[in-house]
Protein backbone atom coordinates (compact mmCIF):
# COMPACT_ATOMS: atom_id res chain seq x y z
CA UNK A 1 -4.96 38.36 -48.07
CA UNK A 2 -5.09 34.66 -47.05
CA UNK A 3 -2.08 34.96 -44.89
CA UNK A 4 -4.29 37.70 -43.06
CA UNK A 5 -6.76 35.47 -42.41
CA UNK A 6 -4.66 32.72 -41.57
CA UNK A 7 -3.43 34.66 -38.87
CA UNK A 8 -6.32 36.25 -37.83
CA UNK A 9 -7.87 32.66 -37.62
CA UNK A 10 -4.65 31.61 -35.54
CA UNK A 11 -4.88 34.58 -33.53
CA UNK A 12 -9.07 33.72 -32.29
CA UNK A 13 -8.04 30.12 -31.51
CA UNK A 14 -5.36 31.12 -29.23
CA UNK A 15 -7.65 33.90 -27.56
CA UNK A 16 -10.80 31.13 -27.18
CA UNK A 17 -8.24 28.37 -25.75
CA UNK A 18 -7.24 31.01 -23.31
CA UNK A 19 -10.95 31.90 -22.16
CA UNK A 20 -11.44 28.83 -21.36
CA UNK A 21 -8.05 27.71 -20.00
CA UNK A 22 -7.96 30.54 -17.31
CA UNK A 23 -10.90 29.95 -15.35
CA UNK A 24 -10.11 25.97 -15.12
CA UNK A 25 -6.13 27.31 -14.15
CA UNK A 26 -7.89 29.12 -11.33
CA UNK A 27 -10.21 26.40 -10.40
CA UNK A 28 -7.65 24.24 -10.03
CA UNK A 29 -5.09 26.14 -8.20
CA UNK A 30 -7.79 26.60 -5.76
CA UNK A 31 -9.24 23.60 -5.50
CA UNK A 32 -7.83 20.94 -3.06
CA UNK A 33 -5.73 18.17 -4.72
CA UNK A 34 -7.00 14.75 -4.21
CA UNK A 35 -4.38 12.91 -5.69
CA UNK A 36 -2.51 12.81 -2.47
CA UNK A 37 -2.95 10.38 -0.14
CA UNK A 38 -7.32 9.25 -0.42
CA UNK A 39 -7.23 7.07 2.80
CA UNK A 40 -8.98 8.95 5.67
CA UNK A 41 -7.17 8.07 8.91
CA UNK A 42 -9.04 8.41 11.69
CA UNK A 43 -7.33 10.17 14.87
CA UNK A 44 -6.51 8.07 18.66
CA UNK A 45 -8.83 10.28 20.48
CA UNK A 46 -12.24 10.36 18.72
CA UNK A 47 -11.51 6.32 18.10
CA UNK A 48 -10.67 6.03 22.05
CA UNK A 49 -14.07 8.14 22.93
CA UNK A 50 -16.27 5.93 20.64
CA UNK A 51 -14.73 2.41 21.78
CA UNK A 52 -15.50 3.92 25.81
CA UNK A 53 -19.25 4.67 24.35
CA UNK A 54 -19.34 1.27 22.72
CA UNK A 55 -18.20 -0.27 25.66
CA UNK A 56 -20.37 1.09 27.73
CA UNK A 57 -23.33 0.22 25.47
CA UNK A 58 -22.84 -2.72 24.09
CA UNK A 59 -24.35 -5.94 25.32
CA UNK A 60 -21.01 -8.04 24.45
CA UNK A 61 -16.78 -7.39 25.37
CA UNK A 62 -16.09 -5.02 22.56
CA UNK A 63 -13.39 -5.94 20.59
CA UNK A 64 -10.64 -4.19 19.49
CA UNK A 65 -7.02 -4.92 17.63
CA UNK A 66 -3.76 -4.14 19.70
CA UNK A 67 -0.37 -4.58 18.66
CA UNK A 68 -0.81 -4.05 14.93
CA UNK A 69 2.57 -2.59 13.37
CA UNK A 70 2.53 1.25 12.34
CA UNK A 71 1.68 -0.22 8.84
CA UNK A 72 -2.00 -1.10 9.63
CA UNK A 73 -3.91 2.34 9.13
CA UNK A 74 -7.13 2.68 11.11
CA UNK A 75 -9.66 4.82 8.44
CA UNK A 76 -13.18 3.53 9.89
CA UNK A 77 -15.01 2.95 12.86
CA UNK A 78 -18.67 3.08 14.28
CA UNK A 79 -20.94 1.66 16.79
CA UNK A 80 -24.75 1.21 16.47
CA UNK A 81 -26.48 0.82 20.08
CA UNK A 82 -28.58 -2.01 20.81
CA UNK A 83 -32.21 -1.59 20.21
CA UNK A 84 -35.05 -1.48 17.29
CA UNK A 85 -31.53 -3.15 15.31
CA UNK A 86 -28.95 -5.20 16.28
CA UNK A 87 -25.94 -4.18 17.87
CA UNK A 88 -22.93 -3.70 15.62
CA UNK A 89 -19.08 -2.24 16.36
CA UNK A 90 -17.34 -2.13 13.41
CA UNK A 91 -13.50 -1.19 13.07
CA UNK A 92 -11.94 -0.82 9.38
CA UNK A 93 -7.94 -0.57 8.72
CA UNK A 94 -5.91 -0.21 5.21
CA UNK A 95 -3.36 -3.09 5.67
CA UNK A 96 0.17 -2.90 5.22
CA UNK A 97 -0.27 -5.05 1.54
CA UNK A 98 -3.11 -2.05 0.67
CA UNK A 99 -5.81 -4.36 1.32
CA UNK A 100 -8.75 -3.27 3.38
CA UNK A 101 -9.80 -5.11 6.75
CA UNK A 102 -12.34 -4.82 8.97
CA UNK A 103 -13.96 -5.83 11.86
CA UNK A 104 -17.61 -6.29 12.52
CA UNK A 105 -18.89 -7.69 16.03
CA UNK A 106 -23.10 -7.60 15.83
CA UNK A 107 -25.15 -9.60 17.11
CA UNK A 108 -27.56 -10.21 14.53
CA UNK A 109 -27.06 -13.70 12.81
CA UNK A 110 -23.95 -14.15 10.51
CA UNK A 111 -26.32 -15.36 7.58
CA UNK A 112 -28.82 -12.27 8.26
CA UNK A 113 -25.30 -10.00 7.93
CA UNK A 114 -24.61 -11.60 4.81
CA UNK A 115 -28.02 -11.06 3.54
CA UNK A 116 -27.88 -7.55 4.09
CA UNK A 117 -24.23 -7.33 2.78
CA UNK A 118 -25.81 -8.51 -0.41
CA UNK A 119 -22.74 -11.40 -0.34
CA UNK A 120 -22.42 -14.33 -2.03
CA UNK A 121 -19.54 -15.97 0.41
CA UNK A 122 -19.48 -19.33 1.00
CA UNK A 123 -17.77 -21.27 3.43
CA UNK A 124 -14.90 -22.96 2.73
CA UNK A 125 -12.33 -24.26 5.48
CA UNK A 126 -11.81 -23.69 9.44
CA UNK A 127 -8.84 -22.16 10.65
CA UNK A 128 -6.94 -21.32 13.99
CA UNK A 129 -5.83 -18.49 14.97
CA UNK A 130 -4.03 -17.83 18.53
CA UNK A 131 -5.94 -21.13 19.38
CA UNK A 132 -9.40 -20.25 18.37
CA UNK A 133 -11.46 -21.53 15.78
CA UNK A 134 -12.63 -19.36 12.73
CA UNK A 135 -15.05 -20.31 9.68
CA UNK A 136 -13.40 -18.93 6.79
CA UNK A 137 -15.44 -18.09 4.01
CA UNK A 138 -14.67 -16.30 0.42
CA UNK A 139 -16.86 -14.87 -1.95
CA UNK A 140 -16.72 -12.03 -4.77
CA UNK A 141 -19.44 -9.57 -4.02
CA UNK A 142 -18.93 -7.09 -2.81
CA UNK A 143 -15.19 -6.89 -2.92
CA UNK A 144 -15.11 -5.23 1.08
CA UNK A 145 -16.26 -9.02 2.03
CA UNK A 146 -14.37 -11.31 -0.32
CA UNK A 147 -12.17 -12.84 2.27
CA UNK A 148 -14.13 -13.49 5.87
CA UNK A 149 -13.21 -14.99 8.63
CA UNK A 150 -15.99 -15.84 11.40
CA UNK A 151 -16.32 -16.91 14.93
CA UNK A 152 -19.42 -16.69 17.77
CA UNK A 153 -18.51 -16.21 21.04
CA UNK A 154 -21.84 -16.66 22.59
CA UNK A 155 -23.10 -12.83 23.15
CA UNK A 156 -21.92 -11.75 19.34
CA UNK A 157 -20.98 -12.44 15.82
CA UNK A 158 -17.17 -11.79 15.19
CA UNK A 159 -16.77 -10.76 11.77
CA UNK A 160 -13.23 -10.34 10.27
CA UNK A 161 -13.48 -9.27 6.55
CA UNK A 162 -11.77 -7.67 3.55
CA UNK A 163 -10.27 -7.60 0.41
CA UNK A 164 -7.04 -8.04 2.48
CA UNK A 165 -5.07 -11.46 1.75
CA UNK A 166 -5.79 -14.19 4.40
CA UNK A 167 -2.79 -14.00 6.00
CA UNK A 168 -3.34 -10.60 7.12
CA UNK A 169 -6.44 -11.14 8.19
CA UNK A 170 -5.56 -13.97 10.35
CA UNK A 171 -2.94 -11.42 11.59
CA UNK A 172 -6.16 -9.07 12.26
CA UNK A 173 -8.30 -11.72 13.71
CA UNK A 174 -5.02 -13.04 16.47
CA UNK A 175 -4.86 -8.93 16.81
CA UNK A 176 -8.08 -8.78 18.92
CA UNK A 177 -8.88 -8.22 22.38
CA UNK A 178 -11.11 -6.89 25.03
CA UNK A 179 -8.49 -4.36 26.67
């Protein structure tokens, strides 16, 4: 009699893992894997329509990078017309080290970007790059602006930032141009 059971008892747990492992084998055979690749990259021609609009709106040269090798992964951009706000083109790119860079180009005050960044960076050196000056400031919150690198060029803010190393974003900032 207690073998009976035994397998009777065997028997119900087999049938109740099944019950429930069917209906999550379905869900996931028909749900989308996102273990692939979770970088968004955005396409040439809705970037290329958005920098025209941007450049057609904003009151500064939009800049943009050129030259970058096929490592650098554009996966952000957007543009916020002057008015009630500041003006603000903003460009982000996974770097070939899997760092994140971006660039910002506002013309709101660096330390009122900060502020509304919630950062805590600090200035720390100057550097040159292709010639031109840059602030370079670090900082650990938020991680998206822990390595900055800053320049004014009279009508805007240039704002290069990531978690990138420096060197890459130096090789961001010497990237950018007006054509």
């Amino acid at each position: 009699m207690a073998k009976s059971r035994l397998r009777t008892t065997i028997r119900d747990m087999i049938l109740s893992l099944a019950v429930i492992a069917v209906p999550i084998g379905v869900v996931l055979a028909i749900e989308p894997s996102k273990a692939g690749n979770p970088v968004h990259v955005i396409d040439s021609a809705s970037f290329q329509g958005d920098l025209d609009a941007a450049r057609a709106a904003e009151p500064f040269p939009v800049l943009v990078p050129t030259g970058l090798s096929t490592g650098w992964r554009a996966t952000s951009e957007t543009y916020q017309e002057p008015g009630a706000t500041a003006a603000d083109w903003h460009v982000g790119y996974l770097t070939p080290g899997g760092g994140f860079a971006e660039l910002e180009q506002i013309t709101q005050s660096f330390a009122g970007f900060l502020n509304d960044q919630q950062s805590d960076a600090a200035q720390v050196a100057s550097v040159h790059v292709d010639g031109i000056t840059w602030q370079r400031y670090t900082g650990t919150t938020p991680p998206a602006l822990k390595n900055l690198l800053v320049r004014s060029d009279g009508k805007s803010t240039v704002i290069v930032a990531g978690s990138a190393s420096m060197a890459e974003l130096e090789q961001f900032a010497g990237s950018l141009r007006t054509s």
